[in-house]
Protein backbone atom coordinates (compact mmCIF):
# COMPACT_ATOMS: atom_id res chain seq x y z
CA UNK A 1 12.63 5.40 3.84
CA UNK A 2 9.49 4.01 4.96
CA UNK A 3 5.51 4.28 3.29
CA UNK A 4 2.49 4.17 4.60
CA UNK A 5 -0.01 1.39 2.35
CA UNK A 6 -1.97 4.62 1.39
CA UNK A 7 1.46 6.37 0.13
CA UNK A 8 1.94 3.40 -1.75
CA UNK A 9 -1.54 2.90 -3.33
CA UNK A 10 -0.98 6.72 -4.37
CA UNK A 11 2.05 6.45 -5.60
CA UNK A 12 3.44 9.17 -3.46
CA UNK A 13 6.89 7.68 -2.68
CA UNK A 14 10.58 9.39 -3.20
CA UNK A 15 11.42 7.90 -6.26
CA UNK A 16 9.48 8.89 -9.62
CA UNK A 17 10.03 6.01 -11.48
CA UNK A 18 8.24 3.47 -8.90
CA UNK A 19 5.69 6.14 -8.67
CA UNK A 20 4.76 6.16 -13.00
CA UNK A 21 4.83 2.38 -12.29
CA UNK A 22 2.50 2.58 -9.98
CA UNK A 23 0.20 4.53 -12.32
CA UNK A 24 0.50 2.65 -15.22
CA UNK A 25 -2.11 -0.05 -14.18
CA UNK A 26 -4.27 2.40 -14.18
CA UNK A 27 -5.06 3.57 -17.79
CA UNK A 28 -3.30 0.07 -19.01
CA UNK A 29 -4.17 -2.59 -16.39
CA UNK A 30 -0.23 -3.65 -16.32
CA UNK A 31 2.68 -2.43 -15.44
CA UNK A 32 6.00 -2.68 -17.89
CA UNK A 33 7.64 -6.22 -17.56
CA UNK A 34 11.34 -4.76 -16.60
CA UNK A 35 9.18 -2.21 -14.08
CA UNK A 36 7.75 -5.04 -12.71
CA UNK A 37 10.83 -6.66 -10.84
CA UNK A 38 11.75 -2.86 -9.82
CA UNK A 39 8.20 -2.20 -8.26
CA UNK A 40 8.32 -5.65 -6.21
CA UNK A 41 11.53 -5.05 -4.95
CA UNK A 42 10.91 -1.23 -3.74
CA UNK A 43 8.24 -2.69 -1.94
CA UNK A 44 10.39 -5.02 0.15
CA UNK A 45 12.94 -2.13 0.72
CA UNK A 46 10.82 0.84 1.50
CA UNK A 47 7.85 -1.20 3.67
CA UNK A 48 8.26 -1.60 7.36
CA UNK A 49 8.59 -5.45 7.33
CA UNK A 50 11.72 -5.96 4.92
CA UNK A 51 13.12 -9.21 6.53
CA UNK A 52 11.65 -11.55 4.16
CA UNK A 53 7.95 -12.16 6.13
CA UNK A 54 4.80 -10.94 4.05
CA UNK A 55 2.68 -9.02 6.90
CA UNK A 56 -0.20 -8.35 5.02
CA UNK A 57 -2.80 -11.16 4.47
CA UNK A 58 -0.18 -13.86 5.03
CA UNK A 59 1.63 -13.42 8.08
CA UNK A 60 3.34 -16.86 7.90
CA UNK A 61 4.23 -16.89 4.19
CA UNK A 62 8.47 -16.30 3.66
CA UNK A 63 9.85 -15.04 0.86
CA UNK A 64 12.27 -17.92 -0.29
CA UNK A 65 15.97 -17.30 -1.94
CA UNK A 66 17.33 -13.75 -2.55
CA UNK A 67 16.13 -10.81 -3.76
CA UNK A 68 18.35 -9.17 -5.80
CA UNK A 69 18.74 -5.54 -5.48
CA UNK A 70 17.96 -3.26 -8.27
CA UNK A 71 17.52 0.72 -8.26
CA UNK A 72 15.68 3.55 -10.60
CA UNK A 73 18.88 4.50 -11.62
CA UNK A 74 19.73 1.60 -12.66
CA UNK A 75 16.92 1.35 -14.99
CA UNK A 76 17.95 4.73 -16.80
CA UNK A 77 20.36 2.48 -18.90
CA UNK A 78 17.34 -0.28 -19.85
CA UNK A 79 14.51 1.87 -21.28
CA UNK A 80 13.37 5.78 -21.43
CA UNK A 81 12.42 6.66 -18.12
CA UNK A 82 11.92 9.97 -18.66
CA UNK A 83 8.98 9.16 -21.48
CA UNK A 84 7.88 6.37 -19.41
CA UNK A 85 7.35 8.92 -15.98
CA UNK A 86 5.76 11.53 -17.92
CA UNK A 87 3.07 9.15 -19.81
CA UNK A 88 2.10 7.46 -16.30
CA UNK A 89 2.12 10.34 -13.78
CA UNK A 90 0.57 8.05 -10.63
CA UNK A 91 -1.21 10.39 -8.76
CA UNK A 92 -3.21 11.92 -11.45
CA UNK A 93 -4.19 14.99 -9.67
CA UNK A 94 -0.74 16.52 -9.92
CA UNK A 95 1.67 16.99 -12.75
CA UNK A 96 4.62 14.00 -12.71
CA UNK A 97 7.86 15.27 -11.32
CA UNK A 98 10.92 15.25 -13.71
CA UNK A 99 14.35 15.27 -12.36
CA UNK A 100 15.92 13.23 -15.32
C-alpha cells in the first residue's frame, strides 16, 4: 500500500501502530527508540520510491546496506502497543483505532 506525504504527515496510514508513532512527536517531541526503526522502515515500504533512492530533497542520495524488515506485529511481543496507540492517537481529531 502506497501514501500520499500528507497521509503520512497525518498519520492516516493502515497500520495503527506507525500511526501513534507518528503522533507521539507531537505532545513529546520524540518518538519511542524501538518505534523508531519501525517508523523508518514503513516509510521505505509503503512510499512510492522503495528501491533504495531518497526522492525527496536528495534525489541522488542511496540508502547503503540492507534494511531489515520488521512489522507492527512484530512489535506486539517488545512493548504494550495497545497502551502505547491509545496514549498517542496521531490524528488528534479522531479517537485512535484499537484492533489489539
Amino acid at each position: 500500500m502506497t501514501y500520499l506525504l500528507e497521509q503520512f504527515e497525518r498519520g492516516e496510514t493502515h497500520d495503527q501502530l506507525w500511526n501513534a508513532a507518528q503522533g507521539q512527536p507531537i505532545p513529546e517531541g520524540r518518538i519511542h527508540n524501538y518505534l523508531r526503526m519501525l517508523w523508518g522502515k514503513k516509510i521505505l515500504a509503503s512510499s512510492e520510491r522503495s528501491d533504495g533512492t531518497i526522492t525527496r530533497g536528495h534525489p541522488n542520495v542511496r540508502i547503503f546496506g540492507t534494511v531489515r524488515y520488521m512489522s507492527s506485529e512484530s512489535t506486539v511481543r517488545k512493548m504494550p502497543v495497545k497502551e502505547y496507540v491509545r496514549r498517542y492517537p496521531a490524528n488528534r481529531h479522531t479517537e485512535p483505532r484499537l484492533d489489539r
